[in-house]
N, C-alpha and C. Protein backbone atom coordinates (compact mmCIF):
# COMPACT_ATOMS: atom_id res chain seq x y z
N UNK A 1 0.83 -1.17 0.00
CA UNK A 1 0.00 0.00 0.00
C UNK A 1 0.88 1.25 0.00
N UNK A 2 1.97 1.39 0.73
CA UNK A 2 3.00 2.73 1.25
C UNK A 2 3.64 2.39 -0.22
N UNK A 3 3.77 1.65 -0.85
CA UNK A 3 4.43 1.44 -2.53
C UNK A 3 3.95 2.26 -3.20
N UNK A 4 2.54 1.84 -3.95
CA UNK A 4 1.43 2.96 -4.28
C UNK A 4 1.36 3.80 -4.10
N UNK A 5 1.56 4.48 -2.80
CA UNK A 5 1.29 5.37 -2.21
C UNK A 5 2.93 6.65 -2.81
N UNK A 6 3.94 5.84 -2.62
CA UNK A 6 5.30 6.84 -3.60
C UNK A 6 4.42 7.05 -4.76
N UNK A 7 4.42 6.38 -5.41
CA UNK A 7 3.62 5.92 -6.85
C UNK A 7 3.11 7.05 -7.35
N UNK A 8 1.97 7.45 -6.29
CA UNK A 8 0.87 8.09 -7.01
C UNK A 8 1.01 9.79 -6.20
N UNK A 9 2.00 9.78 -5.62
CA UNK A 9 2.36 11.10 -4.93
C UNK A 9 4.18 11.27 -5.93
N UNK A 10 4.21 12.17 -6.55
CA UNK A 10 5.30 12.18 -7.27
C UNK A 10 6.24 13.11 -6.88
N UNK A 11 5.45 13.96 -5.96
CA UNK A 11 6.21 14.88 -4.85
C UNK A 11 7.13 14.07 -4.13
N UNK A 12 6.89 12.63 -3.25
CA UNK A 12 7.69 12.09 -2.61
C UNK A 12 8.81 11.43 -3.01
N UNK A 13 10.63 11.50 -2.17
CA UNK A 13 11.62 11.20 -3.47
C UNK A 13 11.72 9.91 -2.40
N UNK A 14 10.80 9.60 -1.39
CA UNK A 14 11.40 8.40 -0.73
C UNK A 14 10.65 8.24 0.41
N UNK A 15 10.32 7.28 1.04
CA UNK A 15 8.82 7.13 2.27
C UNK A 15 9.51 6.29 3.26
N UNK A 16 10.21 6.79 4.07
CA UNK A 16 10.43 5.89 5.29
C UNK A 16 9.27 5.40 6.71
N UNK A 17 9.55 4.26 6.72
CA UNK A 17 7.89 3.23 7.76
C UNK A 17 8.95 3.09 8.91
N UNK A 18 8.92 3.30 9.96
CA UNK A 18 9.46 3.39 11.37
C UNK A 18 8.59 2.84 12.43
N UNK A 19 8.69 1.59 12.79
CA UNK A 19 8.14 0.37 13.56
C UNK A 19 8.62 0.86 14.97
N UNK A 20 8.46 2.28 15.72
CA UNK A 20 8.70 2.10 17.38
C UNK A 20 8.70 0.78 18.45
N UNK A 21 9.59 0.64 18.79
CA UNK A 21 9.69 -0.40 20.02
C UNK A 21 8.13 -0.28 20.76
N UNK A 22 7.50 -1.07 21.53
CA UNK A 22 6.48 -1.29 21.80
C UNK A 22 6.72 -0.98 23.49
N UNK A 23 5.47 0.20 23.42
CA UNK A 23 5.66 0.88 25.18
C UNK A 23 6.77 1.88 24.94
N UNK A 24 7.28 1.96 24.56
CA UNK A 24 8.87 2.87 24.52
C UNK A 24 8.10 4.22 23.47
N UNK A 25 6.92 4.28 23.00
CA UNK A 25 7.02 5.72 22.24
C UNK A 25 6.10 6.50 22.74
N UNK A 26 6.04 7.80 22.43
CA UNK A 26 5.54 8.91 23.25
C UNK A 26 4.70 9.90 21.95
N UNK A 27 3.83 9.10 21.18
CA UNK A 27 3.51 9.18 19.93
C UNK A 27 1.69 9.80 20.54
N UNK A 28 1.24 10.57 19.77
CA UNK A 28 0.09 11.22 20.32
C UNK A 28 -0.93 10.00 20.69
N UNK A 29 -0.81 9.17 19.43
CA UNK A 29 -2.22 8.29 20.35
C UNK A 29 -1.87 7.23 21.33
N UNK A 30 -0.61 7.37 21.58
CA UNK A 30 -0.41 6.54 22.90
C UNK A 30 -1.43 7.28 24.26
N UNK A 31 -0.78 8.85 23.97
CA UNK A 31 -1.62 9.89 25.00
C UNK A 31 -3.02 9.43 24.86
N UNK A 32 -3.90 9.67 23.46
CA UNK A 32 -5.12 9.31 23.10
C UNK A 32 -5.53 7.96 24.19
N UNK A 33 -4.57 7.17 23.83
CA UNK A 33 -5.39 5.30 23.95
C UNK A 33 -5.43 5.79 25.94
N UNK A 34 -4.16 6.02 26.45
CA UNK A 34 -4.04 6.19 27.52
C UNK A 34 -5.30 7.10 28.19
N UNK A 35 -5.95 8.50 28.06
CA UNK A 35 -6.61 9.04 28.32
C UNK A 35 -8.18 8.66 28.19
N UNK A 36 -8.58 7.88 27.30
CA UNK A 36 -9.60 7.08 26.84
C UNK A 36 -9.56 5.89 28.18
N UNK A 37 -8.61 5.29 28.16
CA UNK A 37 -8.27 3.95 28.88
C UNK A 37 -8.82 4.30 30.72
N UNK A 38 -8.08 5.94 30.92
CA UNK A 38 -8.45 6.03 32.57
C UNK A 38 -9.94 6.57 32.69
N UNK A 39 -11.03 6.50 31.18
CA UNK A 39 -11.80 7.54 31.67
C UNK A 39 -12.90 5.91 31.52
N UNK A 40 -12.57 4.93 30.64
CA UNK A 40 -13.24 3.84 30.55
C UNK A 40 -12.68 2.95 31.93
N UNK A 41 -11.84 3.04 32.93
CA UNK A 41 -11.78 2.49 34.10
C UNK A 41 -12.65 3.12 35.46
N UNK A 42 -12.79 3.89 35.15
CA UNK A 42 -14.13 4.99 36.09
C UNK A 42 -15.39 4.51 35.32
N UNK A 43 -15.79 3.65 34.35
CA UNK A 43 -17.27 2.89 34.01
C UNK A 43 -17.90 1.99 34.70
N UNK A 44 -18.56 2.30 35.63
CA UNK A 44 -18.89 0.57 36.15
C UNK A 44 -19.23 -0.32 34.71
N UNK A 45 -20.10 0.21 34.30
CA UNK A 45 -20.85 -0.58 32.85
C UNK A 45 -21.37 0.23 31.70
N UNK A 46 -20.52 -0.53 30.38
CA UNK A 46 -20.75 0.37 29.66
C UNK A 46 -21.82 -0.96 28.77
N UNK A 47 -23.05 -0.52 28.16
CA UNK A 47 -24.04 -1.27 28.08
C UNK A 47 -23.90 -0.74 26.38
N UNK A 48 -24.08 0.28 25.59
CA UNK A 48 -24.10 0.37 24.25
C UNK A 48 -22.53 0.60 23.25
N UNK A 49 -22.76 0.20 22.25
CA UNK A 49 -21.16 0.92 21.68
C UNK A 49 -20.84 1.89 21.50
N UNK A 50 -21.96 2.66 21.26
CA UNK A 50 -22.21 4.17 21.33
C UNK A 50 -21.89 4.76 22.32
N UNK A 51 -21.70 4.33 23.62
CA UNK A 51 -20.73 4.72 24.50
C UNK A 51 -19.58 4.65 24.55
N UNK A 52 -18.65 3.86 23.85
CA UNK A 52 -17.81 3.78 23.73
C UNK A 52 -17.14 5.05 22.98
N UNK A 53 -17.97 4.88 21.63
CA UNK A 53 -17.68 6.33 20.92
C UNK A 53 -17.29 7.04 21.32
N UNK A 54 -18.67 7.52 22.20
CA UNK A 54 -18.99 8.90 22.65
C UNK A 54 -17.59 8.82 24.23
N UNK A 55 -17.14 7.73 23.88
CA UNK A 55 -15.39 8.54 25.46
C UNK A 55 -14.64 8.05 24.51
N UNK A 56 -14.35 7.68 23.63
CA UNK A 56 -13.12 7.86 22.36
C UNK A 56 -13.26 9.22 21.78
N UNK A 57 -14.15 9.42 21.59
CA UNK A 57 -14.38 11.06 20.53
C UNK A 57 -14.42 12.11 21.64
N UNK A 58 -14.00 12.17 22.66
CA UNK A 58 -13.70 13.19 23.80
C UNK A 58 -12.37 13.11 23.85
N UNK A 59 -11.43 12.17 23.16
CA UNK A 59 -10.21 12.26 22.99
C UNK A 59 -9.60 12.12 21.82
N UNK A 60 -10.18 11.99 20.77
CA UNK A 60 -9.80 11.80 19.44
C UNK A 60 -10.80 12.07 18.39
N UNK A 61 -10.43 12.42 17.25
CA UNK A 61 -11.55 12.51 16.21
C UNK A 61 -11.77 10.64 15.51
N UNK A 62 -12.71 10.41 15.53
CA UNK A 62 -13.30 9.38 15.16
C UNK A 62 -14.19 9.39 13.35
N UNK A 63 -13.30 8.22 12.81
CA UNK A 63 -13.67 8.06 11.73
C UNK A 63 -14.48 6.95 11.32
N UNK A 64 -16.30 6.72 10.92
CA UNK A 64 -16.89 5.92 10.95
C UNK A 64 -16.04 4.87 9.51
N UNK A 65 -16.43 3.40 9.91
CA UNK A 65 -15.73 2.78 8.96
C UNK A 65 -16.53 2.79 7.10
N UNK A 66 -17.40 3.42 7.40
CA UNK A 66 -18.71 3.43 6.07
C UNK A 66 -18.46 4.94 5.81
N UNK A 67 -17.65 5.29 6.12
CA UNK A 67 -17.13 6.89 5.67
C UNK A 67 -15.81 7.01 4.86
N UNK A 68 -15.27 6.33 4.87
CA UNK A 68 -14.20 5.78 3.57
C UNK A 68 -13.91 4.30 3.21
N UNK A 69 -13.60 4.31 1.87
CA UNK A 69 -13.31 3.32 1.05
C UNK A 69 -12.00 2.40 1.52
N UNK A 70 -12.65 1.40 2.02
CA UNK A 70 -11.15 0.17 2.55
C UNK A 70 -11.19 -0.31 0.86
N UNK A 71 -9.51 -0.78 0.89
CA UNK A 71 -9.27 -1.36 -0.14
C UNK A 71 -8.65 -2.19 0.50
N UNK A 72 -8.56 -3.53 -0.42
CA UNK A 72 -8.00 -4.77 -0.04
C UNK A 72 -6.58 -5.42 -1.27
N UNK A 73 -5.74 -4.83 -0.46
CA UNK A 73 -4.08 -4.75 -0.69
C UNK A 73 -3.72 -6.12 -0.77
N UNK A 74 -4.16 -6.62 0.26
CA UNK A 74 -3.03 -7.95 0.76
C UNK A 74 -3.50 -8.91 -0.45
N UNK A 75 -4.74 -9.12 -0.87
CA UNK A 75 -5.43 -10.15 -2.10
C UNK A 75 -4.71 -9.59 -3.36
N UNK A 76 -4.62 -8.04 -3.52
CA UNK A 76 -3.97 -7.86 -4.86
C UNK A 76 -2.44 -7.79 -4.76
N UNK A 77 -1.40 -8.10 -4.11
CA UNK A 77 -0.49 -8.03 -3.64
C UNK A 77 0.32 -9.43 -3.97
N UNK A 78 -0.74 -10.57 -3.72
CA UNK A 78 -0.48 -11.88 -3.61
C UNK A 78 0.11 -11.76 -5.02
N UNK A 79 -0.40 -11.26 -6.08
CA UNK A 79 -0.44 -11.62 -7.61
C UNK A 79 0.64 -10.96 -7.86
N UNK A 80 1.14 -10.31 -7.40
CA UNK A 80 2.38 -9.44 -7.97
C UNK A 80 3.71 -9.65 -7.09
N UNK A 81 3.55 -9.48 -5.73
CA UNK A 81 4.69 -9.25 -4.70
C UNK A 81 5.45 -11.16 -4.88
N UNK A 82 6.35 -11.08 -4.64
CA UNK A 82 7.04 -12.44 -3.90
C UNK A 82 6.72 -12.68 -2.64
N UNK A 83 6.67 -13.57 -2.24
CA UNK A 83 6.11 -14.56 -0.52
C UNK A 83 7.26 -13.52 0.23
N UNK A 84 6.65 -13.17 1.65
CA UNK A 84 7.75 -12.23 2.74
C UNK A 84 9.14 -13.59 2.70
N UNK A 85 8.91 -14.91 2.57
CA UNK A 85 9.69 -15.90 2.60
C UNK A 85 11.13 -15.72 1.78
N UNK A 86 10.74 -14.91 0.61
CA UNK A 86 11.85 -15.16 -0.56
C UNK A 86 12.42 -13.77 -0.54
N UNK A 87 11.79 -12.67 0.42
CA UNK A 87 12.54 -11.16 0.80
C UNK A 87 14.23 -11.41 0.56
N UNK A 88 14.91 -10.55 0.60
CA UNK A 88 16.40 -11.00 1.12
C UNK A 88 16.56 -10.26 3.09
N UNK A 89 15.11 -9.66 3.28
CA UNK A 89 15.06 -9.08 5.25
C UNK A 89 14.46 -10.06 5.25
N UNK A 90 13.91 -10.21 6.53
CA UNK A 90 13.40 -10.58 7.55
C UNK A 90 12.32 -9.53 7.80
N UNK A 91 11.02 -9.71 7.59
CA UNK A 91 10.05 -8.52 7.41
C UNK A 91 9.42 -8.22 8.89
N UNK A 92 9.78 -9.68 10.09
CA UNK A 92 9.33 -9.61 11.39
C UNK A 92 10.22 -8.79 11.82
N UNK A 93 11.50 -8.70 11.59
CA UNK A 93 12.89 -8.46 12.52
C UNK A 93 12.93 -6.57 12.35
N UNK A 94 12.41 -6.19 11.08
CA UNK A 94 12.58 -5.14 10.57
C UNK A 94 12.07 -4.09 11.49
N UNK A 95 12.95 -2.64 11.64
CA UNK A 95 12.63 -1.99 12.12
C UNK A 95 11.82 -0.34 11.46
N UNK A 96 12.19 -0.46 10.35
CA UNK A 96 12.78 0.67 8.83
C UNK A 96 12.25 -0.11 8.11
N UNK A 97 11.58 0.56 7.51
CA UNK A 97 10.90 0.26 5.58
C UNK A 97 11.57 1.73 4.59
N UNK A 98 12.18 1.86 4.20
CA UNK A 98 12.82 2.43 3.07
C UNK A 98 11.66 2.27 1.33
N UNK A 99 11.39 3.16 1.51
CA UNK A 99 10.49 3.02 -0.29
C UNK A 99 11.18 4.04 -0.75
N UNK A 100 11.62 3.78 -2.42
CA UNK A 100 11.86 4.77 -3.19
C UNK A 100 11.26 4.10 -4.54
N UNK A 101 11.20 5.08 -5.57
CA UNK A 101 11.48 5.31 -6.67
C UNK A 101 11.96 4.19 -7.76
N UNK A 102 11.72 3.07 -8.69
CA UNK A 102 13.31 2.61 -8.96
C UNK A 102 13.04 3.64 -10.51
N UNK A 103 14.22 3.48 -11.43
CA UNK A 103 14.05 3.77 -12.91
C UNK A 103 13.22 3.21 -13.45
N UNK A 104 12.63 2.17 -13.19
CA UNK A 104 11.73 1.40 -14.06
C UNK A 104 10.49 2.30 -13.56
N UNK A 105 9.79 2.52 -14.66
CA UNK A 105 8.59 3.67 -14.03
C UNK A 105 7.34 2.85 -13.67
N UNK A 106 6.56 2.96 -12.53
CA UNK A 106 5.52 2.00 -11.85
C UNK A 106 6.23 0.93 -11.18
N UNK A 107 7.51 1.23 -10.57
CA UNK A 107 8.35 0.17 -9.54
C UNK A 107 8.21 1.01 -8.43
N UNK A 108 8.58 0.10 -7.22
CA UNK A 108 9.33 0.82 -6.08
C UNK A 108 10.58 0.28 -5.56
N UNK A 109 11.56 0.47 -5.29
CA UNK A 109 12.64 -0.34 -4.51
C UNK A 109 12.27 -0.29 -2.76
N UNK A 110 12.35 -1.55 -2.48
CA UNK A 110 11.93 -1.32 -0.96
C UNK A 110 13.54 -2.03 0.06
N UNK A 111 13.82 -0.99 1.33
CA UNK A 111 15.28 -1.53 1.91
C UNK A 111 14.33 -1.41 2.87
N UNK A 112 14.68 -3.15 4.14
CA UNK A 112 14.29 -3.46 5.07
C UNK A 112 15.34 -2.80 6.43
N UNK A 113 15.77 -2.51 7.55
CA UNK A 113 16.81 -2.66 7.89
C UNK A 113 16.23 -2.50 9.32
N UNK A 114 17.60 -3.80 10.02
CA UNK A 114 17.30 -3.99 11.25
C UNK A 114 17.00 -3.54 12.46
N UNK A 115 17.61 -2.25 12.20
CA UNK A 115 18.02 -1.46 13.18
C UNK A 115 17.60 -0.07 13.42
N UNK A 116 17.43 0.74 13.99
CA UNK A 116 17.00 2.47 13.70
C UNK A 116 17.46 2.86 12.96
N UNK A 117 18.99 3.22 13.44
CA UNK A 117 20.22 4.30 12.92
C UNK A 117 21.22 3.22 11.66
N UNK A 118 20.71 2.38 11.57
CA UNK A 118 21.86 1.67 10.06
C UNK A 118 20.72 1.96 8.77
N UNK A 119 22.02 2.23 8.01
CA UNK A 119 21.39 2.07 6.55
C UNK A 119 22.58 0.85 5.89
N UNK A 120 22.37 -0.18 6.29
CA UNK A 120 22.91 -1.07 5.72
C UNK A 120 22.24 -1.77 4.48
N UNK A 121 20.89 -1.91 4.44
CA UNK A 121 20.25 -2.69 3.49
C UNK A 121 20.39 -2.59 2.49
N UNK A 122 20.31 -3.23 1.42
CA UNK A 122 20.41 -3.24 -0.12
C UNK A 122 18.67 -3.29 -0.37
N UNK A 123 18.00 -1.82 -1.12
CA UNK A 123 17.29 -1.69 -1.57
C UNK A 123 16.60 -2.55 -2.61
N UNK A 124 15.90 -3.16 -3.03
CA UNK A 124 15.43 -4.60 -3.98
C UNK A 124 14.08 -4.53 -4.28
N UNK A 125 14.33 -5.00 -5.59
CA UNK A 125 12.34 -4.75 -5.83
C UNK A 125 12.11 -5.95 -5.48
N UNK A 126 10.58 -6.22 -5.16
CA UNK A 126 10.20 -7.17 -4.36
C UNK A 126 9.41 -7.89 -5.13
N UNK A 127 9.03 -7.56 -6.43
CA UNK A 127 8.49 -8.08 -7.08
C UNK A 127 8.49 -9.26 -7.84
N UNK A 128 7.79 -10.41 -8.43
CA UNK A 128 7.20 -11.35 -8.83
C UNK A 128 8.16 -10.96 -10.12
N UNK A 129 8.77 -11.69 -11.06
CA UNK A 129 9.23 -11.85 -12.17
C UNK A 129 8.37 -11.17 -13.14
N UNK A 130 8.28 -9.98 -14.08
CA UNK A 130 7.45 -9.57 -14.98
C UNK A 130 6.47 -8.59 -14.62
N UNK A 131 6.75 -8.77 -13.17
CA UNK A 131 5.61 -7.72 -12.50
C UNK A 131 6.09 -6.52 -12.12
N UNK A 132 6.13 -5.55 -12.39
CA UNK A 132 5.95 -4.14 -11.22
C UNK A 132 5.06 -3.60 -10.30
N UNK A 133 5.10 -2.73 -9.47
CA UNK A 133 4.29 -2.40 -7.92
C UNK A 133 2.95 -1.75 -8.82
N UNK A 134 3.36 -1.18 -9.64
CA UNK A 134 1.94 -0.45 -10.23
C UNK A 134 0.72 -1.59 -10.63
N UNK A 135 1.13 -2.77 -10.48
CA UNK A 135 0.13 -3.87 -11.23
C UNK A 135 -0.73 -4.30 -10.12
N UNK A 136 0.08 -3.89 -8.69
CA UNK A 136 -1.07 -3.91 -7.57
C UNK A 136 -1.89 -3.16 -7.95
N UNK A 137 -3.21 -3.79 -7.85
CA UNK A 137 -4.86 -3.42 -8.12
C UNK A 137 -5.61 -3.54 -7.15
N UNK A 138 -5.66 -2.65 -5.82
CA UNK A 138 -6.76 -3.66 -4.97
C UNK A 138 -8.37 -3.52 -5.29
N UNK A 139 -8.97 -3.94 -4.75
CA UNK A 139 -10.43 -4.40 -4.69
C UNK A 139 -11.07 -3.04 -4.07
N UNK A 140 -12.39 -3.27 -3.90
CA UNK A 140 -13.46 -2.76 -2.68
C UNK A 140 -13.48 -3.47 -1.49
N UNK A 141 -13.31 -3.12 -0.92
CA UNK A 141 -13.79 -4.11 0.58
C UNK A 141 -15.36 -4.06 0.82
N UNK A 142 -15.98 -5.23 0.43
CA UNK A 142 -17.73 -4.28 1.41
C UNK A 142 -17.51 -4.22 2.58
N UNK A 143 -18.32 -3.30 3.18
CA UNK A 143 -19.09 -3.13 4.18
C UNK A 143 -19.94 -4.17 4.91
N UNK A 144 -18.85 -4.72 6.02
CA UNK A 144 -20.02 -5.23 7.24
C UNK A 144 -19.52 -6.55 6.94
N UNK A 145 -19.73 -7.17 7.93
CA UNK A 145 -19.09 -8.73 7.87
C UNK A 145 -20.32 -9.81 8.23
N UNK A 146 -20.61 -10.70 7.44
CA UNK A 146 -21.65 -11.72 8.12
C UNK A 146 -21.69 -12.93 9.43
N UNK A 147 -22.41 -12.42 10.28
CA UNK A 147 -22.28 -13.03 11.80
C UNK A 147 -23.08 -14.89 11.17
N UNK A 148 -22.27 -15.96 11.39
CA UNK A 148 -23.15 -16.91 11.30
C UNK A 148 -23.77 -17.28 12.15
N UNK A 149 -24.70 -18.06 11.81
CA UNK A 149 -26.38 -17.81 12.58
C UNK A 149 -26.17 -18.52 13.86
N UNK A 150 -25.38 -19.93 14.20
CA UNK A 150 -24.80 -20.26 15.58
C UNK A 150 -24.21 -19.24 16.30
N UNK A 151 -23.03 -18.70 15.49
CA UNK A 151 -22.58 -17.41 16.84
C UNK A 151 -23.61 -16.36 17.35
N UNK A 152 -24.59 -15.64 16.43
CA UNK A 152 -25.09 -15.00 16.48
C UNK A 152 -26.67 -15.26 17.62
N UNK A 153 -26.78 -17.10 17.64
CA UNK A 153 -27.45 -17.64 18.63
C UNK A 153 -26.93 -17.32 20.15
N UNK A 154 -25.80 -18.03 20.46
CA UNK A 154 -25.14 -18.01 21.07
C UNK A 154 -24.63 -16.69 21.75
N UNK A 155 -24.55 -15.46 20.96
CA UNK A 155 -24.37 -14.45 21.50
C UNK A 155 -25.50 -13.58 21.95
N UNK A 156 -26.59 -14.21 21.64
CA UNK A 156 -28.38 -13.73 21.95
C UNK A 156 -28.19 -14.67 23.38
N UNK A 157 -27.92 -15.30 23.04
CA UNK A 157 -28.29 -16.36 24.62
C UNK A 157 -27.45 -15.56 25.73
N UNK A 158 -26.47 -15.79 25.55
CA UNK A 158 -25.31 -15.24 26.24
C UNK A 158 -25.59 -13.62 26.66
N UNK A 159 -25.94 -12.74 25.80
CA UNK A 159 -26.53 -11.45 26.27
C UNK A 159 -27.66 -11.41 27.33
N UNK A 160 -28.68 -12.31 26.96
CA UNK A 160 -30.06 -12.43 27.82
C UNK A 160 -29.69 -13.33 29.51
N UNK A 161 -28.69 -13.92 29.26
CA UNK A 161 -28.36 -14.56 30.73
C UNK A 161 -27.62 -13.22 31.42
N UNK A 162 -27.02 -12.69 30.79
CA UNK A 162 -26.13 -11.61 31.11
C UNK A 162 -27.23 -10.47 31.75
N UNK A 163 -28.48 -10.48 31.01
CA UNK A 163 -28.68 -8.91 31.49
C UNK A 163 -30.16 -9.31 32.45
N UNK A 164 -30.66 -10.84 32.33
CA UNK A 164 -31.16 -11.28 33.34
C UNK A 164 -30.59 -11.68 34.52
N UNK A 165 -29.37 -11.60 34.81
CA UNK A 165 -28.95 -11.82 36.26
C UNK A 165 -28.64 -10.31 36.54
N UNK A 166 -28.41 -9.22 35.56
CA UNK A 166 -28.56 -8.08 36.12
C UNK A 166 -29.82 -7.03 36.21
N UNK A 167 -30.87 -7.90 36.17
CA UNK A 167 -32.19 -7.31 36.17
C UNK A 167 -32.25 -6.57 35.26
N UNK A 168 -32.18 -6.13 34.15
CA UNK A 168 -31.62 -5.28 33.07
C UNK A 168 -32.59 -5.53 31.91
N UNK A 169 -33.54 -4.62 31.30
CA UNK A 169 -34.31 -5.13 30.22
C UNK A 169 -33.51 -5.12 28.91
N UNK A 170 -33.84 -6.06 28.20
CA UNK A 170 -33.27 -6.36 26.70
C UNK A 170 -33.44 -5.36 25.79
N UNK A 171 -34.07 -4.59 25.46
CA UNK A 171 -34.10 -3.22 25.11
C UNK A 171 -32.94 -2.23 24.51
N UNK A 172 -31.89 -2.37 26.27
CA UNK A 172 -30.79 -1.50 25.75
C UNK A 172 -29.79 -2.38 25.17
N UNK A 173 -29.98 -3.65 24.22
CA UNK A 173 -28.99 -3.93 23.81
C UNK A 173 -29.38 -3.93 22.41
N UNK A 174 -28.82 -2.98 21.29
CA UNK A 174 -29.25 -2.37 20.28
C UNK A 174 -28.23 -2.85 19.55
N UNK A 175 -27.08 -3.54 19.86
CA UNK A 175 -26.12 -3.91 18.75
C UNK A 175 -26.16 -4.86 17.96
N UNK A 176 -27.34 -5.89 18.46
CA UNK A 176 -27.82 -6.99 17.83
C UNK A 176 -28.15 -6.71 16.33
């Protein structure tokens, strides 16, 4: 996707992806998740999702998922990219994603590298024999995922034991 993304922005001469150590960054929505997190521990019970919202969007702007277009990368990706297997990185180990440019026009060269501060990697297209990054095509994603009709039992049952041992009418559970 960040391939494409050089691609079709011609302003950019190069897109570096920076994987922070985990707990170690001081990145705004850490503040976000954190401030959300102490105001949802003061809930005894939060009963709709719409509550949830409504103490996420007191700390962040919130984007409904039916308000922009998901595309589905990883399916059109398969057809063009090589397996993470046949990389010359290690795509778990990686800390740095390096995208540029190559001469071939509708390529990208992508350098993995282990570390923060090294630029050791050898930049490499990643591509499938015959293929370039521009031949990624993704899809539409629809909207909304289908609950099958056992879970969807099961989670009716499971709600109604739930809100009958808390004397609680069925009513406020609207997510069904």
């Amino acid at each position: 996707m960040l391939s494409r993304w050089v691609l079709n922005n011609t302003s950019l001469k190069k897109l570096e992806a920076v994987f922070p150590i985990s707990v170690h960054s001081f990145m705004p929505q850490d503040r976000v998740f954190g401030n959300t997190e102490k105001v949802l521990k003061k809930q005894e019970v939060i009963i709709r999702p719409k509550d949830y919202v409504d103490i996420i969007a007191t700390n962040a702007t919130i984007t409904k998922m039916g308000d922009i277009q998901m595309l589905d990368f990883r399916s059109a990706a398969k057809d063009v990219l090589k397996s993470t297997a046949r990389w010359p990185f290690k795509i778990s180990e990686c800390k740095r994603f390096i995208m540029k440019r190559s001469k071939t026009v509708g390529n990208v060269f992508i350098r993995g590298e282990l570390h923060f501060n090294s630029d050791i990697g050898k930049a490499v297209n990643l591509c499938k024999i015959g293929m370039i990054t521009n031949m990624v095509l993704p899809s539409t994603v629809p909207l909304g995922a289908p609950m099958n009709l056992a879970k969807r039992t099961d989670v009716d049952a499971l709600l109604k034991s739930i809100w009958a041992l808390n004397g609680k009418p069925m009513q406020y559970v609207s997510f069904m």
